[in-house]
PDB file of N, CA and C in Angstrom:
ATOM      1  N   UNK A   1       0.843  -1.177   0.000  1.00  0.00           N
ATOM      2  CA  UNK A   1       0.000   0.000   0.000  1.00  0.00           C
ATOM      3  C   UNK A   1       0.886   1.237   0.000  1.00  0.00           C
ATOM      4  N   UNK A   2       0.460   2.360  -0.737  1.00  0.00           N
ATOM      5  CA  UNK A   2       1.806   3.126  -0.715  1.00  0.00           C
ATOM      6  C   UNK A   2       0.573   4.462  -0.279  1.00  0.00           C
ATOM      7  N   UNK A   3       0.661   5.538   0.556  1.00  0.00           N
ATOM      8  CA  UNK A   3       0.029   6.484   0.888  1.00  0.00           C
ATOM      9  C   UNK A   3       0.622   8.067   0.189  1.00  0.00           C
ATOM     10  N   UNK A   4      -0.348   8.861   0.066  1.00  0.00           N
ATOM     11  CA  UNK A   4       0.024   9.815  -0.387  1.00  0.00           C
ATOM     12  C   UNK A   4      -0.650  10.922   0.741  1.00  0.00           C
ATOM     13  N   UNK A   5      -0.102  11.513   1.273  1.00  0.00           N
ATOM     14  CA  UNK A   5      -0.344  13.187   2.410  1.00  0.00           C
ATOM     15  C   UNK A   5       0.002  14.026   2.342  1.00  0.00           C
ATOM     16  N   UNK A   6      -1.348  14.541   1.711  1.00  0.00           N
ATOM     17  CA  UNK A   6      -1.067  16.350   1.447  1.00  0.00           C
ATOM     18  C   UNK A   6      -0.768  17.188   2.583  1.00  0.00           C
ATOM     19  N   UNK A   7       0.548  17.836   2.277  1.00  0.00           N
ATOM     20  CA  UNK A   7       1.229  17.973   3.377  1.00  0.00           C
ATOM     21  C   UNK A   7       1.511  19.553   3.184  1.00  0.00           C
ATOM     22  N   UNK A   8       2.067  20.276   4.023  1.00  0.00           N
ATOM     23  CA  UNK A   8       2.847  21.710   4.217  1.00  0.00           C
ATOM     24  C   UNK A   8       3.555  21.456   5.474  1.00  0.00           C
ATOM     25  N   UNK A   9       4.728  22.674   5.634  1.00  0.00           N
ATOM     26  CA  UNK A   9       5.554  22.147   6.970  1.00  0.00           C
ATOM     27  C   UNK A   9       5.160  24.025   7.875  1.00  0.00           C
ATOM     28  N   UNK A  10       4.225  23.848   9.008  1.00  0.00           N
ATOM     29  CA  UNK A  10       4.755  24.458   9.803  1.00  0.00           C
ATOM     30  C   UNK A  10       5.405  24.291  11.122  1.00  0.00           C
ATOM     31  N   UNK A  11       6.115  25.679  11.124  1.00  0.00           N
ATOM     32  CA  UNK A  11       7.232  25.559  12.436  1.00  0.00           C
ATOM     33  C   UNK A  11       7.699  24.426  12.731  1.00  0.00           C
ATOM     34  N   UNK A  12       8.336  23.667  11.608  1.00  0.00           N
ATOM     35  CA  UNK A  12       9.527  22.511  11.155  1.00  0.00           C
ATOM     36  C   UNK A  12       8.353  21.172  11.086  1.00  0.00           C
ATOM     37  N   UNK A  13       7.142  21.219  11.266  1.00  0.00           N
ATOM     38  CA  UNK A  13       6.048  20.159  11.675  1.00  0.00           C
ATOM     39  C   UNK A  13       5.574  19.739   9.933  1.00  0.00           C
ATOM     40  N   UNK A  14       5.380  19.103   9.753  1.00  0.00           N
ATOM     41  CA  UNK A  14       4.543  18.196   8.485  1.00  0.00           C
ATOM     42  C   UNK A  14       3.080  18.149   9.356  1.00  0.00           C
ATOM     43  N   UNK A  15       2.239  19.201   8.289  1.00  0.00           N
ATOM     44  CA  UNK A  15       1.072  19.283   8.905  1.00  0.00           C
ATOM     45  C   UNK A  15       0.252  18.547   7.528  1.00  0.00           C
ATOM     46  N   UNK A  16      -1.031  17.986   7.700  1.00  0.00           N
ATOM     47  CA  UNK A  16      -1.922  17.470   6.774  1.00  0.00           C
ATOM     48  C   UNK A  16      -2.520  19.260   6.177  1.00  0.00           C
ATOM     49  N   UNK A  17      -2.277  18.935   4.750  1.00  0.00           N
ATOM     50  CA  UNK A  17      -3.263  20.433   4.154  1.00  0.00           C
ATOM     51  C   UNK A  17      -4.584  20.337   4.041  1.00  0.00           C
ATOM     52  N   UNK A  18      -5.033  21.216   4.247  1.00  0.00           N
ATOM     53  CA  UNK A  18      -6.468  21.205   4.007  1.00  0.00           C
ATOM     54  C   UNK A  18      -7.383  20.921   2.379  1.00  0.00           C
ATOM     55  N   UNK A  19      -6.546  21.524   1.761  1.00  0.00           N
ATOM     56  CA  UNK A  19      -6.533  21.248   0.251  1.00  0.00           C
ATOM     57  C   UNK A  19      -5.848  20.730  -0.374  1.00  0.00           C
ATOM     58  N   UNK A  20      -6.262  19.673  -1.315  1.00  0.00           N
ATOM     59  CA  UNK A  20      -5.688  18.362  -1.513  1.00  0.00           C
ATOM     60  C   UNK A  20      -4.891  18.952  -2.917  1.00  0.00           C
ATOM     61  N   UNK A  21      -5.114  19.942  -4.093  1.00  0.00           N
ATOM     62  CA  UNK A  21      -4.987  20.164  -5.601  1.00  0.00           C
ATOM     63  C   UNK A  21      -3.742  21.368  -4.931  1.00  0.00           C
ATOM     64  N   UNK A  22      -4.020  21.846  -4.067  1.00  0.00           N
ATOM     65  CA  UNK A  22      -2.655  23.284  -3.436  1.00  0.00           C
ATOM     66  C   UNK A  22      -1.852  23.231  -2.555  1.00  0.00           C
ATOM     67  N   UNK A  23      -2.082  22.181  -2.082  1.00  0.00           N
ATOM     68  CA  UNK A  23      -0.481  21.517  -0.972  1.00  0.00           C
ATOM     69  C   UNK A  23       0.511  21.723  -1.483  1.00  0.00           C
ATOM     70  N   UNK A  24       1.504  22.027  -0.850  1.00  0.00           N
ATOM     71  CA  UNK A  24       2.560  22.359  -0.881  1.00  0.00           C
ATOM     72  C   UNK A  24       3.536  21.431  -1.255  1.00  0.00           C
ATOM     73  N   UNK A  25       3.247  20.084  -0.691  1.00  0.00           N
ATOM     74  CA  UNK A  25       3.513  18.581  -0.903  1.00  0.00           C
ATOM     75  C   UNK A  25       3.261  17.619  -0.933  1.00  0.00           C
ATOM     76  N   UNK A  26       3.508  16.518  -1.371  1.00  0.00           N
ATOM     77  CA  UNK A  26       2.943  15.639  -0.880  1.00  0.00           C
ATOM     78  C   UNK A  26       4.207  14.581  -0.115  1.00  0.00           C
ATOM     79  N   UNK A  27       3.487  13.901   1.067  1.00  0.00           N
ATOM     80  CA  UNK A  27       4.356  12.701   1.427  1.00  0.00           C
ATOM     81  C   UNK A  27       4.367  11.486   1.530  1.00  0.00           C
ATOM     82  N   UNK A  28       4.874  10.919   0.492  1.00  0.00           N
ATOM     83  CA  UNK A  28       4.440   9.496  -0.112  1.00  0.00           C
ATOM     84  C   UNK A  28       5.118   8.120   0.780  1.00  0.00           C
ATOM     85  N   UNK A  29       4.264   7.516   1.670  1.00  0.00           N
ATOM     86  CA  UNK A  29       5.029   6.474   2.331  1.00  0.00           C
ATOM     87  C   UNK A  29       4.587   4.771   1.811  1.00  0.00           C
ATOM     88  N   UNK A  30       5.247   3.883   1.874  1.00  0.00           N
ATOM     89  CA  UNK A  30       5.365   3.120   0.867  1.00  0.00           C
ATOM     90  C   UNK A  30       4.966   1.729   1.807  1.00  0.00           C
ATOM     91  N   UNK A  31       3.727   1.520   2.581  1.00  0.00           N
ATOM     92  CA  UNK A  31       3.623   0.335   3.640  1.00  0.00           C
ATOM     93  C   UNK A  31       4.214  -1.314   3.370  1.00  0.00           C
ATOM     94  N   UNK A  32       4.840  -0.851   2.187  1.00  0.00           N
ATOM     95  CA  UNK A  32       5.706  -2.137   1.859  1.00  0.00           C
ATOM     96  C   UNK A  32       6.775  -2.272   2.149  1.00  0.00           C
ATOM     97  N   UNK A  33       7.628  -1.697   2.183  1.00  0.00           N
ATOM     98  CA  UNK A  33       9.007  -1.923   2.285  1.00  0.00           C
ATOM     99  C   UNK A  33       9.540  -0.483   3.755  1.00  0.00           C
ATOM    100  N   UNK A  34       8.412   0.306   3.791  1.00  0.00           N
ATOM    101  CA  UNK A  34       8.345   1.128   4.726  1.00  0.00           C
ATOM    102  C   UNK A  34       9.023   2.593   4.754  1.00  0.00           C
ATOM    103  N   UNK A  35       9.466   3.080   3.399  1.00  0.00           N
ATOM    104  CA  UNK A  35       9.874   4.201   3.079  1.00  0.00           C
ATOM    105  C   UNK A  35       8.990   5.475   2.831  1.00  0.00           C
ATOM    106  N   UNK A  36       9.538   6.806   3.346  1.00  0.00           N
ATOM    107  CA  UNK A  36       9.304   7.911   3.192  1.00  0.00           C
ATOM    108  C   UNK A  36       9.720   8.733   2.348  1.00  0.00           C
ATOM    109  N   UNK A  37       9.010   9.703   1.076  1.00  0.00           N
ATOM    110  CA  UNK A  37       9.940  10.792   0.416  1.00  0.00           C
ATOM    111  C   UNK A  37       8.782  11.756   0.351  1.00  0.00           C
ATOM    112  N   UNK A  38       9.236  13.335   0.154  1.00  0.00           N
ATOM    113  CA  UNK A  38       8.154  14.235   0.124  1.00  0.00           C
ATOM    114  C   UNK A  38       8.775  14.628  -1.473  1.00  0.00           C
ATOM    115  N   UNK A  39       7.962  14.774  -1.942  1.00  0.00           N
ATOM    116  CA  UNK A  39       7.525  15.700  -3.149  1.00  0.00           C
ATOM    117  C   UNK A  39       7.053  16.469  -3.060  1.00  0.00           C
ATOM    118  N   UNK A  40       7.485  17.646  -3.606  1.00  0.00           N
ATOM    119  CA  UNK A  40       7.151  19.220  -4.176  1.00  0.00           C
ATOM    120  C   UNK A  40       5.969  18.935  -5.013  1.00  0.00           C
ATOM    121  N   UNK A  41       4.740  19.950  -4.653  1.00  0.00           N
ATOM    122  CA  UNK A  41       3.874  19.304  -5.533  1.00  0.00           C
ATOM    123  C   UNK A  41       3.463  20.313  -6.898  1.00  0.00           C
ATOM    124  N   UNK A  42       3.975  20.119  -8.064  1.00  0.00           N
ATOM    125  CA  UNK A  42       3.734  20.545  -9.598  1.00  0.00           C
ATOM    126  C   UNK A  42       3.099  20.958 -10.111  1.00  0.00           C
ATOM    127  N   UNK A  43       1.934  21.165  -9.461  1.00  0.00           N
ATOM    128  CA  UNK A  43       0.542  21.579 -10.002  1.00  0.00           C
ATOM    129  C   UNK A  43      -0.066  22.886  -9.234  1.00  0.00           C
ATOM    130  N   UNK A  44       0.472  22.961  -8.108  1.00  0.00           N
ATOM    131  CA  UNK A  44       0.297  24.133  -7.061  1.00  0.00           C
ATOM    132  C   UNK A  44      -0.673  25.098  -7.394  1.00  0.00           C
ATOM    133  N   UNK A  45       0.388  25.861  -8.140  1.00  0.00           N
ATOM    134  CA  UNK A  45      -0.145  27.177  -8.738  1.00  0.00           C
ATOM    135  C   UNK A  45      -0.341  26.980 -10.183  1.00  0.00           C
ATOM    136  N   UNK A  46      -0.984  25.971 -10.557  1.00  0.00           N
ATOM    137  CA  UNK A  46      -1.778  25.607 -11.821  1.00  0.00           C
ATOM    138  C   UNK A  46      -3.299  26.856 -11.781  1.00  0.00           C
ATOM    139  N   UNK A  47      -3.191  27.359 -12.511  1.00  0.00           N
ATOM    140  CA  UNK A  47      -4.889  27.976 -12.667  1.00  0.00           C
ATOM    141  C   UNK A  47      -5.903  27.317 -12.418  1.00  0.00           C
ATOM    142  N   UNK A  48      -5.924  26.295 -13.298  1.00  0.00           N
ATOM    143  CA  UNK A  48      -7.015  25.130 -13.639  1.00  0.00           C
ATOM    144  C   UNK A  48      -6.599  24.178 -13.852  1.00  0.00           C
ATOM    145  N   UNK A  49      -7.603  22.540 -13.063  1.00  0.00           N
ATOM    146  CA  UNK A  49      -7.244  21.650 -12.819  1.00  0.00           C
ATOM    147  C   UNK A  49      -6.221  21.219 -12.043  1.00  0.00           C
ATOM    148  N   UNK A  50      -6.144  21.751 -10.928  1.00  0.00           N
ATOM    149  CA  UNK A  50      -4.690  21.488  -9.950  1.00  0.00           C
ATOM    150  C   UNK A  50      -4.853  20.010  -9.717  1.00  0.00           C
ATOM    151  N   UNK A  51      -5.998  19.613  -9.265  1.00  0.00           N
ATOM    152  CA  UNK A  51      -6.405  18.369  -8.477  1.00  0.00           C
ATOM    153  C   UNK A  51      -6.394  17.274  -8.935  1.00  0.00           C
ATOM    154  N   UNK A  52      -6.844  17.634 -10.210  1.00  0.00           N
ATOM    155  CA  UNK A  52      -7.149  16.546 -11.625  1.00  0.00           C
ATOM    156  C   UNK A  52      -5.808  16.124 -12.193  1.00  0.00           C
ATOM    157  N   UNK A  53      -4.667  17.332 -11.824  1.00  0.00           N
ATOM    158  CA  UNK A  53      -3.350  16.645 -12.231  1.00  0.00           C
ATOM    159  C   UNK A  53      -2.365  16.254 -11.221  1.00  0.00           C
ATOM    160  N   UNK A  54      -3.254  16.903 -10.323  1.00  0.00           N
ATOM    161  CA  UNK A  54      -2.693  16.041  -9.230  1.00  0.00           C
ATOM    162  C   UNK A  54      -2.386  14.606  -8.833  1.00  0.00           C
ATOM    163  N   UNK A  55      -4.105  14.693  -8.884  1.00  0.00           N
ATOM    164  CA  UNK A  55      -4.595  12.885  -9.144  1.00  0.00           C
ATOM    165  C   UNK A  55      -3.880  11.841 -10.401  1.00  0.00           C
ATOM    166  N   UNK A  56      -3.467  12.422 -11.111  1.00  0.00           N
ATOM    167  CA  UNK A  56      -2.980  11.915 -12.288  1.00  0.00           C
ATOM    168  C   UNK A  56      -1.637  11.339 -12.121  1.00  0.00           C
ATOM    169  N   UNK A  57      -0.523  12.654 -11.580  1.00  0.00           N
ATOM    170  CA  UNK A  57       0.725  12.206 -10.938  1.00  0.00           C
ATOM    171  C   UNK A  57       0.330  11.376  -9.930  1.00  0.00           C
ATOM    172  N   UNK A  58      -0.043  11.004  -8.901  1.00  0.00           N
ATOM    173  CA  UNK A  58      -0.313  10.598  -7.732  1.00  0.00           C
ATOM    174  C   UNK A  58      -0.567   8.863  -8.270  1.00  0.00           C
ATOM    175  N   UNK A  59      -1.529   8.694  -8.959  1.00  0.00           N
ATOM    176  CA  UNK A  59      -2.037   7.485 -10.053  1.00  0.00           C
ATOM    177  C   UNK A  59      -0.514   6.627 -10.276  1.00  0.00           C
ATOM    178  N   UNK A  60      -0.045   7.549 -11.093  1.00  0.00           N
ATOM    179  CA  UNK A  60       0.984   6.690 -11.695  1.00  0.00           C
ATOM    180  C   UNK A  60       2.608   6.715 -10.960  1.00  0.00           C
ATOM    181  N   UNK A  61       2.213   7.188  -9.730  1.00  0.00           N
ATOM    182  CA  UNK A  61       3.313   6.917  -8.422  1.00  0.00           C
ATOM    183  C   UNK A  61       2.632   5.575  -8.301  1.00  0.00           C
ATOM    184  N   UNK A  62       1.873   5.357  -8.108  1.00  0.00           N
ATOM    185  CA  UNK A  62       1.421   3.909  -7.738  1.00  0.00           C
ATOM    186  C   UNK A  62       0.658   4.208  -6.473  1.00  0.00           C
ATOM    187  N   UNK A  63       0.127   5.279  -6.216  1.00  0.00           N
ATOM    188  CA  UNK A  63      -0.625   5.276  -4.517  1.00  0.00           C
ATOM    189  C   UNK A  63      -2.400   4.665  -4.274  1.00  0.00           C
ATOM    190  N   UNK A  64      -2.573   4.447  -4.010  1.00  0.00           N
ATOM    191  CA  UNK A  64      -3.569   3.358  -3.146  1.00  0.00           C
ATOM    192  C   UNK A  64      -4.407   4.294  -2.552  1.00  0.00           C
ATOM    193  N   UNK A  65      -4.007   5.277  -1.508  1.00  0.00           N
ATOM    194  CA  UNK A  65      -4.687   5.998  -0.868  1.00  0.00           C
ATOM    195  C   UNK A  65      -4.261   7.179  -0.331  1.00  0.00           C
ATOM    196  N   UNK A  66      -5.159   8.095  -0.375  1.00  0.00           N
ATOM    197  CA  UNK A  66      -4.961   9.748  -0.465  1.00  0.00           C
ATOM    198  C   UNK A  66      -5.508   9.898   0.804  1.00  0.00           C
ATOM    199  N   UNK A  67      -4.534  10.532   1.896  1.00  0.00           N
ATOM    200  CA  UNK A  67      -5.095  11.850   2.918  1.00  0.00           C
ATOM    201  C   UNK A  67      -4.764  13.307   2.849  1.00  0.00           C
ATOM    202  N   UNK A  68      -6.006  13.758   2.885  1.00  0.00           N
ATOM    203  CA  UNK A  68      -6.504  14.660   3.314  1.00  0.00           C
ATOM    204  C   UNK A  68      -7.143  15.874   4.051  1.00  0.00           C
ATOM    205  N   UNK A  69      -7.125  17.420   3.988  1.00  0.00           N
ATOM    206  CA  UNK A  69      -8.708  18.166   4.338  1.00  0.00           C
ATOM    207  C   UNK A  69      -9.587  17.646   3.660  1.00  0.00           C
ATOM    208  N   UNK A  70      -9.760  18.223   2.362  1.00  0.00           N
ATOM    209  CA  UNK A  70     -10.725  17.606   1.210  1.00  0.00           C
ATOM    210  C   UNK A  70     -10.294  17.897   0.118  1.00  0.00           C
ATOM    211  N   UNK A  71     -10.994  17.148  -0.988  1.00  0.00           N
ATOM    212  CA  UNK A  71     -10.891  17.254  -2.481  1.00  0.00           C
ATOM    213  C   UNK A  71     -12.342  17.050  -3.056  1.00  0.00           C
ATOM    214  N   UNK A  72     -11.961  17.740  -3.977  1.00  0.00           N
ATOM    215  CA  UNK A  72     -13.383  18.358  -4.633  1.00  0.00           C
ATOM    216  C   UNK A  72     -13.521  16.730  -5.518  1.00  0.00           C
ATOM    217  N   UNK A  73     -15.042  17.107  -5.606  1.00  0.00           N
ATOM    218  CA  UNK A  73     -15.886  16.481  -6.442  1.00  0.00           C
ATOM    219  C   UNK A  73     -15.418  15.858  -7.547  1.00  0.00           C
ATOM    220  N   UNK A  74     -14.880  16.447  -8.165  1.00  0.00           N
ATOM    221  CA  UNK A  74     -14.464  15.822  -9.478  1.00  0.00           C
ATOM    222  C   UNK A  74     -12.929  15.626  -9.713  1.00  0.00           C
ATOM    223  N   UNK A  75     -12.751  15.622  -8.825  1.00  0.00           N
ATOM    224  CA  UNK A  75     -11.192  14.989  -7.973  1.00  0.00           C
ATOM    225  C   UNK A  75     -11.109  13.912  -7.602  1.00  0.00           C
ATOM    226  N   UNK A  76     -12.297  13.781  -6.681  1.00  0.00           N
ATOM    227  CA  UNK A  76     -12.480  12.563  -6.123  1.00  0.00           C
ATOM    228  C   UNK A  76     -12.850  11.385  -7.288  1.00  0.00           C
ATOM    229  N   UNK A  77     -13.544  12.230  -7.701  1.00  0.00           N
ATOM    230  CA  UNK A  77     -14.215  10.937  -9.267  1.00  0.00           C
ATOM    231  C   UNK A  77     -12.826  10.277  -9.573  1.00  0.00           C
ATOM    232  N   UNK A  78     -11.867  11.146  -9.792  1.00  0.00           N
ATOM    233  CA  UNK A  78     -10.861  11.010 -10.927  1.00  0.00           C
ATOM    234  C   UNK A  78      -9.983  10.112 -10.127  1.00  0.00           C
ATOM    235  N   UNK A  79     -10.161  10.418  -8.897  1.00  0.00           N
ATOM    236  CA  UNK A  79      -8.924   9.512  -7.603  1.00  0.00           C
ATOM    237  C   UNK A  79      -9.468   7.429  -7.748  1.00  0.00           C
ATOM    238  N   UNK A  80     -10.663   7.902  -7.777  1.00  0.00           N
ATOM    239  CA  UNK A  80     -11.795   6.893  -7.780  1.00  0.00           C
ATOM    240  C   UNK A  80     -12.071   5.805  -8.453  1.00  0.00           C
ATOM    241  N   UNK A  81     -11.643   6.526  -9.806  1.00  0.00           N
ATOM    242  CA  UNK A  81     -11.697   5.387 -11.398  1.00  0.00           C
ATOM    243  C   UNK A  81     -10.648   5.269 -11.246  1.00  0.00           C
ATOM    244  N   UNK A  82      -9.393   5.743 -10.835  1.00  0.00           N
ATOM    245  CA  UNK A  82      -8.375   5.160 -10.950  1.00  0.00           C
ATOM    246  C   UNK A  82      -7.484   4.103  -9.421  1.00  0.00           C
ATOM    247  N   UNK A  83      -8.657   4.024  -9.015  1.00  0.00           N
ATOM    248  CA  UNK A  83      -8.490   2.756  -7.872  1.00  0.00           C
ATOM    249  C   UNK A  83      -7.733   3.388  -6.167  1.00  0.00           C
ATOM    250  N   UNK A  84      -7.788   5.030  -6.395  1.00  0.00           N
ATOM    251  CA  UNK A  84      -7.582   5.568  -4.968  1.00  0.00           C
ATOM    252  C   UNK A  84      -8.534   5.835  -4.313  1.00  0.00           C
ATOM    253  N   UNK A  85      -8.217   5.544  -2.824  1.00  0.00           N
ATOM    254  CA  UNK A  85      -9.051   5.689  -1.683  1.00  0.00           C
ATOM    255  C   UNK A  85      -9.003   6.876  -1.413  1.00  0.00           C
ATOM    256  N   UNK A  86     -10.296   7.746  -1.386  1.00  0.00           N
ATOM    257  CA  UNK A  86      -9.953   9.353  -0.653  1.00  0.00           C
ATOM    258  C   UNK A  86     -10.010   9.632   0.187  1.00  0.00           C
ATOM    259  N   UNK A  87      -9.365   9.803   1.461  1.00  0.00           N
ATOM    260  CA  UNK A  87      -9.361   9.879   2.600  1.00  0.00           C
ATOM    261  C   UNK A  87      -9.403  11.221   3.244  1.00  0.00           C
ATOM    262  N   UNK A  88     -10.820  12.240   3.617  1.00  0.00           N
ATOM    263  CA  UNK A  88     -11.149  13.310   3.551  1.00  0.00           C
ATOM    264  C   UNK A  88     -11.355  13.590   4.968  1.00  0.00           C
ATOM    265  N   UNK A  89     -10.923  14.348   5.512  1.00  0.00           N
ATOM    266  CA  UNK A  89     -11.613  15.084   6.884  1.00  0.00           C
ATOM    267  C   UNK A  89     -10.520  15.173   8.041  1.00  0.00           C
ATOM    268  N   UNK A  90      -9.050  14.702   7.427  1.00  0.00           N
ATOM    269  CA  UNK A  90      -7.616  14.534   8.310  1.00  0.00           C
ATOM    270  C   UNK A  90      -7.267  16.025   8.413  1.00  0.00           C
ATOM    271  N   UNK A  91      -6.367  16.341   9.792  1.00  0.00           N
ATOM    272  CA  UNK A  91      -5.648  17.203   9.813  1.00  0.00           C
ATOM    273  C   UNK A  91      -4.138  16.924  11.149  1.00  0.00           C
ATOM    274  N   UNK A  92      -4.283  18.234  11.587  1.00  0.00           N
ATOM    275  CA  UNK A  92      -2.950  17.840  12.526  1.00  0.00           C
ATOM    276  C   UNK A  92      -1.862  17.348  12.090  1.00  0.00           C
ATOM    277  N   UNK A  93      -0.897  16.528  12.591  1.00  0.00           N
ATOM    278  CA  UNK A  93       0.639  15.925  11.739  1.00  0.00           C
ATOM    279  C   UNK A  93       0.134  14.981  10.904  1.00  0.00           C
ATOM    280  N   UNK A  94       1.371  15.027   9.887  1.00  0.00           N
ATOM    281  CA  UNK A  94       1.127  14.018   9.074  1.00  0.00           C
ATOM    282  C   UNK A  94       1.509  12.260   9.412  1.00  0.00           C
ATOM    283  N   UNK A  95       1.293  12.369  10.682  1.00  0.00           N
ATOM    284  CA  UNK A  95       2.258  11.044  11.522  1.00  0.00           C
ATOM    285  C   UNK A  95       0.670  10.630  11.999  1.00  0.00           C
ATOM    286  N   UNK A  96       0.220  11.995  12.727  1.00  0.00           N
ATOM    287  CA  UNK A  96      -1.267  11.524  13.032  1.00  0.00           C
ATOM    288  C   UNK A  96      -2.526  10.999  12.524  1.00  0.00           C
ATOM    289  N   UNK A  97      -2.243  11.763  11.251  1.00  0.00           N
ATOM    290  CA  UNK A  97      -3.122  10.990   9.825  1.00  0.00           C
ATOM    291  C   UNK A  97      -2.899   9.580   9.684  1.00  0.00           C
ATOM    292  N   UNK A  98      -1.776   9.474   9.366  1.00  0.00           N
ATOM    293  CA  UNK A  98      -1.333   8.571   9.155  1.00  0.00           C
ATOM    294  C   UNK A  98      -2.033   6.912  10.421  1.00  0.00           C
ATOM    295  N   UNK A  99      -1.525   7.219  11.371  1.00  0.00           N
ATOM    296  CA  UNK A  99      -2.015   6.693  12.673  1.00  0.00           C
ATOM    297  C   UNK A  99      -3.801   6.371  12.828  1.00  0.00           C
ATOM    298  N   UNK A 100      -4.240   7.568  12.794  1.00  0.00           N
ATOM    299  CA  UNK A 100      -5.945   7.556  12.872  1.00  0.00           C
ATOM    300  C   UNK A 100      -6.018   6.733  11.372  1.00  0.00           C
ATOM    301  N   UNK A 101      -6.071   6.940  10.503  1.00  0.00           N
ATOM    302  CA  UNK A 101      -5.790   6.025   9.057  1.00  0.00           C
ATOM    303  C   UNK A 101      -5.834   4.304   9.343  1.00  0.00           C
ATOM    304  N   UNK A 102      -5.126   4.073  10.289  1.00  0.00           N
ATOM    305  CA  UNK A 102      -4.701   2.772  10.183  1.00  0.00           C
ATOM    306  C   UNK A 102      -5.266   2.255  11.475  1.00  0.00           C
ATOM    307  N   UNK A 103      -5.499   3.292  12.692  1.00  0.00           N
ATOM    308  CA  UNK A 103      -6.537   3.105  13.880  1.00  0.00           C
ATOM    309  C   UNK A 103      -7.946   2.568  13.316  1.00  0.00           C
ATOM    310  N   UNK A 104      -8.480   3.148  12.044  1.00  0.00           N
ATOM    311  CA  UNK A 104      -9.834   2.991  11.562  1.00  0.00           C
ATOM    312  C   UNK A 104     -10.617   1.588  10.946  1.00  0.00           C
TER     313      UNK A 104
END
């Protein structure tokens, strides 16, 4: 299972973003072999369609399942057909997501 967490860092902390298409990053951990890397995320300051290409990169990392604040509607579709779990309503560290995630 490989996770993807939309992430930003305050005051040195990896916090979960609230918005899934304008995060700052993402942090992709890999429940297989048990590795961590953050990615800069490419689409940021996209005008249009941040989320949709978000979802797209994210897809073909190979991720399984997305945490979150939220992602829009037709984000989610797109996370959806392509076999990701959207995992909507996270905040606090990205350690804690992570944790409540796997508490559930």
């Amino acid at each position: 299972m490989k996770i993807a967490v939309a992430a930003r860092i305050r005051n040195g902390v990896y916090e979960v973003e609230p918005v899934f298409g304008r995060a700052d990053m993402f942090l992709l951990v890999d429940q297989n072999n048990g590795t961590r890397a953050v990615h800069a995320n490419p689409y940021r300051d996209d005008t249009e369609a941040a989320g949709r290409k978000v979802a797209q990169w994210l897809i073909q990392e190979g991720v399984t399942t997305v945490l979150c604040g939220d992602v829009g509607a037709k984000t989610k579709l797109y996370l959806s057909e392509g076999g990701v779990f959207s995992g909507i309503g996270y905040d606090g560290t990205v350690d804690e997501a992570i944790a409540r995630f796997f508490a559930s």
